[in-house]
PDB file of N, CA and C in Angstrom:
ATOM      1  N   UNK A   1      -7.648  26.036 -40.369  1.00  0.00           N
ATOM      2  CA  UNK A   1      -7.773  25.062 -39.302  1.00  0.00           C
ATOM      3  C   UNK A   1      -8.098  23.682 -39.847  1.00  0.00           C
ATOM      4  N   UNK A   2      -7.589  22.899 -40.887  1.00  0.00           N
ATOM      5  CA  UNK A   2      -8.456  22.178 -41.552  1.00  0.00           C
ATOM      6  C   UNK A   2      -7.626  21.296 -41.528  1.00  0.00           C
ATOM      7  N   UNK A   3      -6.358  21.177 -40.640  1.00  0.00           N
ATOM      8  CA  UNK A   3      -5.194  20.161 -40.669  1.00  0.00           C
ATOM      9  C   UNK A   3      -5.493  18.597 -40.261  1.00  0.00           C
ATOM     10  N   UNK A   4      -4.044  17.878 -40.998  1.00  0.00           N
ATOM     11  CA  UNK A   4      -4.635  16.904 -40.947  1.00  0.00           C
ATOM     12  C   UNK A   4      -4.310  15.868 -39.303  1.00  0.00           C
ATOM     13  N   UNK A   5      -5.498  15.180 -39.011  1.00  0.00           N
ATOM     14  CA  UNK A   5      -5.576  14.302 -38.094  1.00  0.00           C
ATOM     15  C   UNK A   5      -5.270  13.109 -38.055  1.00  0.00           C
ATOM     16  N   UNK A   6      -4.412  12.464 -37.618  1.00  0.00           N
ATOM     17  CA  UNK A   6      -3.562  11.162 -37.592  1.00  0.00           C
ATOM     18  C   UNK A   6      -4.257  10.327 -36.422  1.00  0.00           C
ATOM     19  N   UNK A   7      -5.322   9.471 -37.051  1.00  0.00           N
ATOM     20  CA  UNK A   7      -5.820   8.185 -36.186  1.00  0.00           C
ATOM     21  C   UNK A   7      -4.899   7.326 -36.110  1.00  0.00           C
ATOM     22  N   UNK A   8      -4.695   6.908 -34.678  1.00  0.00           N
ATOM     23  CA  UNK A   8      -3.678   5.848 -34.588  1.00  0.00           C
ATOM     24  C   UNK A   8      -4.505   4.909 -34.045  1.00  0.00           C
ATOM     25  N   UNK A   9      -4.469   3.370 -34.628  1.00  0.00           N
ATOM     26  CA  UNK A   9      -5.143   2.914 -33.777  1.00  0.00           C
ATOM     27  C   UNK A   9      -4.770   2.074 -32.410  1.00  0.00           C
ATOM     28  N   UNK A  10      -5.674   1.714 -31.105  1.00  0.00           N
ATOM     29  CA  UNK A  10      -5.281   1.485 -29.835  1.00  0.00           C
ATOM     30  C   UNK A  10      -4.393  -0.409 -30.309  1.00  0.00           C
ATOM     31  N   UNK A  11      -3.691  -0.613 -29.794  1.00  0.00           N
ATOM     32  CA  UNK A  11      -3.503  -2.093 -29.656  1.00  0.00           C
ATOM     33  C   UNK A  11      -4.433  -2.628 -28.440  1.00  0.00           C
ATOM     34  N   UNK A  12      -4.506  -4.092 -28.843  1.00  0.00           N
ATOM     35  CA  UNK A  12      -5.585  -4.697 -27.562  1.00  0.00           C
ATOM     36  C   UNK A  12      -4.840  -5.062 -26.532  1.00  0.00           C
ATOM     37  N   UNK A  13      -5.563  -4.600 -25.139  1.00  0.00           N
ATOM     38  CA  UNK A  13      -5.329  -4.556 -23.846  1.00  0.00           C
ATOM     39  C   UNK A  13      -5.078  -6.190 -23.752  1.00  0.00           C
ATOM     40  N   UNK A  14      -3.865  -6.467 -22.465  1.00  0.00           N
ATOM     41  CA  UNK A  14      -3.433  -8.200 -22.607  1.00  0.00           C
ATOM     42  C   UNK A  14      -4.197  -8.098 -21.610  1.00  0.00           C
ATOM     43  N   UNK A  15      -5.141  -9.460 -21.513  1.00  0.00           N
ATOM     44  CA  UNK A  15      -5.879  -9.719 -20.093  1.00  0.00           C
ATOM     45  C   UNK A  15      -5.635 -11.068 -19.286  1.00  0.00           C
ATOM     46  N   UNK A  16      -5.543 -11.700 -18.240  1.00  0.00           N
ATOM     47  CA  UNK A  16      -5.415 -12.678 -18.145  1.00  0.00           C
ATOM     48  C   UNK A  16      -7.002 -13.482 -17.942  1.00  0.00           C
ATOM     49  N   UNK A  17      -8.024 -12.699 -18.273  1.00  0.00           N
ATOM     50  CA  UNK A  17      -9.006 -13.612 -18.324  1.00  0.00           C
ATOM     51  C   UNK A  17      -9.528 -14.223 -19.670  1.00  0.00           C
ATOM     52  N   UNK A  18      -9.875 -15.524 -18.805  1.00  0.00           N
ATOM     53  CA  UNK A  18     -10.207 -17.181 -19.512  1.00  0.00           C
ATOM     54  C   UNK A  18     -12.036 -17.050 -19.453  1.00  0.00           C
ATOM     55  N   UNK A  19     -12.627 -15.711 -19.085  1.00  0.00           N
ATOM     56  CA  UNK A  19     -14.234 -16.135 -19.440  1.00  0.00           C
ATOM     57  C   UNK A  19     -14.460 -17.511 -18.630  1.00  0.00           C
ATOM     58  N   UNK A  20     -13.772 -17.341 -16.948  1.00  0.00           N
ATOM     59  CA  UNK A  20     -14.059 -18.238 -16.071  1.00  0.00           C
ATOM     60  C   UNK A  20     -14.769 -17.400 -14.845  1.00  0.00           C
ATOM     61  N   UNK A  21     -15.130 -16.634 -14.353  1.00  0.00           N
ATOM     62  CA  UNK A  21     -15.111 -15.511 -13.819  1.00  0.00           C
ATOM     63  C   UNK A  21     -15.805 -16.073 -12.545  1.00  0.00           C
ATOM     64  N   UNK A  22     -15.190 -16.478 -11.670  1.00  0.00           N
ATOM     65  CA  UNK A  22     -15.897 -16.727 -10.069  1.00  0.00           C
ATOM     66  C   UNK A  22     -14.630 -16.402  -9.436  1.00  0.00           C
ATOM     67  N   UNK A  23     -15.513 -15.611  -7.828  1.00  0.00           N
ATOM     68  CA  UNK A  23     -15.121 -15.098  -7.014  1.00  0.00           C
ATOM     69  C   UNK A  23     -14.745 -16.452  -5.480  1.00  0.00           C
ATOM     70  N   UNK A  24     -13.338 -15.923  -5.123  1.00  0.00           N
ATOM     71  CA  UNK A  24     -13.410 -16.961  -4.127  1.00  0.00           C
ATOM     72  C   UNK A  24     -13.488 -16.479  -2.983  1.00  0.00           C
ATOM     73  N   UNK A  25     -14.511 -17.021  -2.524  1.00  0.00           N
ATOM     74  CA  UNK A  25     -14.900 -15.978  -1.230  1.00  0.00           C
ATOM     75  C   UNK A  25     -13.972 -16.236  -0.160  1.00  0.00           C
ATOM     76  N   UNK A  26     -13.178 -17.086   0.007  1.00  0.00           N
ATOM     77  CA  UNK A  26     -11.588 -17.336   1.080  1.00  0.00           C
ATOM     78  C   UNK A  26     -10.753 -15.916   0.375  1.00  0.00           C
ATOM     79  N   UNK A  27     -10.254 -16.292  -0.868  1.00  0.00           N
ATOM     80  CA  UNK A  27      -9.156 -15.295  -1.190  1.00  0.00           C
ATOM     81  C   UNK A  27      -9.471 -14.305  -1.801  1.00  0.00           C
ATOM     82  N   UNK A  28     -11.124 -14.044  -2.187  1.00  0.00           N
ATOM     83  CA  UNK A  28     -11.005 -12.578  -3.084  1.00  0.00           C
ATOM     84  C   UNK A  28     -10.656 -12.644  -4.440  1.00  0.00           C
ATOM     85  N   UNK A  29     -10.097 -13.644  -5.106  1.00  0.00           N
ATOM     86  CA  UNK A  29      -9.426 -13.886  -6.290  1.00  0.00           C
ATOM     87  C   UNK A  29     -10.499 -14.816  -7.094  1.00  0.00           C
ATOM     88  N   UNK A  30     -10.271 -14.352  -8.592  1.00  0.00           N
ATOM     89  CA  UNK A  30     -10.986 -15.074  -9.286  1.00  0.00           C
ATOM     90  C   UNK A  30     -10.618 -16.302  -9.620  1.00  0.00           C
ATOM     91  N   UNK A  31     -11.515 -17.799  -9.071  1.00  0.00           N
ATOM     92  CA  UNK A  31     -10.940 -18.630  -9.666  1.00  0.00           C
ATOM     93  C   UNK A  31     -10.572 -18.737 -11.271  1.00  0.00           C
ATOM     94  N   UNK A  32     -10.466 -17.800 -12.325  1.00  0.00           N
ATOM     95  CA  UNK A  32      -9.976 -18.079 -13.960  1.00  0.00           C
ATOM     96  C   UNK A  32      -8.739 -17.367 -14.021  1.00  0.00           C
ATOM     97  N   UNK A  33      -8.840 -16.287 -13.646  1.00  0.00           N
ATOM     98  CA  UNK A  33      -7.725 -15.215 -13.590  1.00  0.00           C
ATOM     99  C   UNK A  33      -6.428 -15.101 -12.524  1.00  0.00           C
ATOM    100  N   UNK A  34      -6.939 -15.532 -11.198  1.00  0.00           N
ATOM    101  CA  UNK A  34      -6.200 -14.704 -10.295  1.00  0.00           C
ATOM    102  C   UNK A  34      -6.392 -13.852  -9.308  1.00  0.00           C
ATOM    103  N   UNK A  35      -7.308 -12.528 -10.216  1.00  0.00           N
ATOM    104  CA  UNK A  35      -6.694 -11.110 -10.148  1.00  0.00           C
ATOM    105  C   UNK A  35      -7.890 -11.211  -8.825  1.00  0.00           C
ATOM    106  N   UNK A  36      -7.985 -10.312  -8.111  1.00  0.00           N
ATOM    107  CA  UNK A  36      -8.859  -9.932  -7.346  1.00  0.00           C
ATOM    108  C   UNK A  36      -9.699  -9.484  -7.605  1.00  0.00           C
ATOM    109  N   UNK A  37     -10.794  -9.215  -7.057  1.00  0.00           N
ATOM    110  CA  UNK A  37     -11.964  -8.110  -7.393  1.00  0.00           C
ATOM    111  C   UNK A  37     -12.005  -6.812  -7.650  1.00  0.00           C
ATOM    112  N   UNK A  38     -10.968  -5.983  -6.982  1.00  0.00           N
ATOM    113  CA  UNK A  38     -10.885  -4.503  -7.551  1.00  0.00           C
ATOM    114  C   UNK A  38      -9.658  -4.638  -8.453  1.00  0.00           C
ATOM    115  N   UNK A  39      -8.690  -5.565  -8.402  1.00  0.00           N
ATOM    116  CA  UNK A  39      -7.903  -6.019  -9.691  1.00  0.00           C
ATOM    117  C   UNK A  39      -8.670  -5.689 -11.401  1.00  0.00           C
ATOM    118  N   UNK A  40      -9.821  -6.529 -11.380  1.00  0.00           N
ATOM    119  CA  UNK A  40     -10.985  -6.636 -12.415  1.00  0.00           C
ATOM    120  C   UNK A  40     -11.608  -5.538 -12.643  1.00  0.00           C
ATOM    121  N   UNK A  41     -11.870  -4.999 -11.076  1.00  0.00           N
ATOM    122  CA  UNK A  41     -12.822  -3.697 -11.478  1.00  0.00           C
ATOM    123  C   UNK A  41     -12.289  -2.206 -12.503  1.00  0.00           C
ATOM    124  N   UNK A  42     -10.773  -2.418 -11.625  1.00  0.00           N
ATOM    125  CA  UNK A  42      -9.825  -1.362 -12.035  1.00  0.00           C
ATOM    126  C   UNK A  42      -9.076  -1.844 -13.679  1.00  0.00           C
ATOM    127  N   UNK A  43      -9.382  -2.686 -13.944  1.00  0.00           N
ATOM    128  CA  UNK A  43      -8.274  -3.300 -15.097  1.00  0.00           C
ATOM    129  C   UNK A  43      -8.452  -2.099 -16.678  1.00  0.00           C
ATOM    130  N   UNK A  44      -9.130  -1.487 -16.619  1.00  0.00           N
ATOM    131  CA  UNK A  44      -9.204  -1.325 -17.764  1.00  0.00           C
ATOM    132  C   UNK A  44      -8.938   0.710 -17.370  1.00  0.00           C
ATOM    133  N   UNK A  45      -8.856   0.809 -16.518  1.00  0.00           N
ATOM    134  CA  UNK A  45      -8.285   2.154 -15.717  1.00  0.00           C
ATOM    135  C   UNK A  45      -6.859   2.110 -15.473  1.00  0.00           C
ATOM    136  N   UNK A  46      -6.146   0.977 -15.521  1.00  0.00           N
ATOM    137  CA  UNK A  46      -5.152   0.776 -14.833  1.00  0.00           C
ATOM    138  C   UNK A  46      -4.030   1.519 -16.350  1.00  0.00           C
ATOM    139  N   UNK A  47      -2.675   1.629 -15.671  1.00  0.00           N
ATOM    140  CA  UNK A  47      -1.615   1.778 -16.614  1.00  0.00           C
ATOM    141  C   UNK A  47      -0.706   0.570 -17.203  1.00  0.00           C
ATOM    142  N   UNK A  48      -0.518   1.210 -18.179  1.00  0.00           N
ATOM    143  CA  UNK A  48       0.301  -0.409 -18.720  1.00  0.00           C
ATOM    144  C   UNK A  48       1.226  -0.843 -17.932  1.00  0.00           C
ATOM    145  N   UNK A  49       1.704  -0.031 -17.073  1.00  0.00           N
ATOM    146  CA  UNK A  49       2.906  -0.768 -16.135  1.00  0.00           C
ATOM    147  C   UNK A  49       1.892  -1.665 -15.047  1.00  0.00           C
ATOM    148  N   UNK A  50       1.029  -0.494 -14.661  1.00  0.00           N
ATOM    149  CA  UNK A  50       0.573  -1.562 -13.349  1.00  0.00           C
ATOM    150  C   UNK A  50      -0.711  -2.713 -13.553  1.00  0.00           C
ATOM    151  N   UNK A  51      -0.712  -2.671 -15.175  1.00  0.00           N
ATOM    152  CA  UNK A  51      -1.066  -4.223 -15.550  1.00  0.00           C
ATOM    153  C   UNK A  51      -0.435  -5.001 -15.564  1.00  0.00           C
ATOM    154  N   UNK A  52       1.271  -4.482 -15.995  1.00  0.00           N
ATOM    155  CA  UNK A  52       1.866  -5.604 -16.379  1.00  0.00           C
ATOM    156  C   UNK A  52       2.256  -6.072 -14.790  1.00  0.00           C
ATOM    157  N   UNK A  53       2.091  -5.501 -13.447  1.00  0.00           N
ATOM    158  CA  UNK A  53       2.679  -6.057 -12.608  1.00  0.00           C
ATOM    159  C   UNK A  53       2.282  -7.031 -12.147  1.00  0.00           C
ATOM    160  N   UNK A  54       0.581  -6.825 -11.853  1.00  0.00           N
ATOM    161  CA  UNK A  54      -0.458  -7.847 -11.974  1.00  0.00           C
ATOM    162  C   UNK A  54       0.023  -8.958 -12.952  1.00  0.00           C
ATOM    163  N   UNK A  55      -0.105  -9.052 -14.043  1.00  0.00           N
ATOM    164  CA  UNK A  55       0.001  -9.946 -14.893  1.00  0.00           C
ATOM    165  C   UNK A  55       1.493 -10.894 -13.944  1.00  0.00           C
ATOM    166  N   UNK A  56       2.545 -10.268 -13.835  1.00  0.00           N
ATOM    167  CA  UNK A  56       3.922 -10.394 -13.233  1.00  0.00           C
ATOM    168  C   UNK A  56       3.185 -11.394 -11.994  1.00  0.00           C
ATOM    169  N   UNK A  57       2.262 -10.988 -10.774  1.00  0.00           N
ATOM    170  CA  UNK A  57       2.261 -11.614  -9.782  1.00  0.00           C
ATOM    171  C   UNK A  57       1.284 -12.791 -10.336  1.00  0.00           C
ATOM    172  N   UNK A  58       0.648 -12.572 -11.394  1.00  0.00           N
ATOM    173  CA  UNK A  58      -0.337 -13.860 -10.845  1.00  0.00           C
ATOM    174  C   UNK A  58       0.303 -15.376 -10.836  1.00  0.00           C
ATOM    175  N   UNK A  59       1.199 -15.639 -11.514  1.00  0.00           N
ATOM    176  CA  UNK A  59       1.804 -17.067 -11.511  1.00  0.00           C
ATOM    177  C   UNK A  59       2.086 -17.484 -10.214  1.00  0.00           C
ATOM    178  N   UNK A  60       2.522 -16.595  -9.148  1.00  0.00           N
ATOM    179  CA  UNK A  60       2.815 -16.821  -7.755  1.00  0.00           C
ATOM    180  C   UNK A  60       1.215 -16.908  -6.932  1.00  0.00           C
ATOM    181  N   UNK A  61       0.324 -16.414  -7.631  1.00  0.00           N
ATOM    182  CA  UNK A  61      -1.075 -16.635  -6.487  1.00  0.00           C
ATOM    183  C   UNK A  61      -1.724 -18.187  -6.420  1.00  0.00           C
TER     184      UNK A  61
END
């Protein structure tokens, strides 16, 4: 049982936060990012697709 184990390592998660992090209490959205509040909460749960969709909408918010 002594086979060998292949560490791969993770690449870094793309984020769109700027370390601006306020909430706008009209839209829910962070004024640095965009993303919303459960956007943020969920981001690091999320799948690479449905980051990248996020990432996809924020230019339009």
């Amino acid at each position: 049982m002594g086979g060998v184990v292949e560490i791969v390592p993770r690449r870094p998660m793309a984020s769109p936060c700027i370390n601006r992090c306020v909430l706008d209490p009209a839209s829910g959205r962070c004024l640095g990012c965009a993303r919303t509040g459960d956007e943020i909460a969920r981001w690091t749960r999320m799948t690479d697709a449905e980051r990248a969709a996020v990432m996809a909408a924020l230019p339009t918010r």
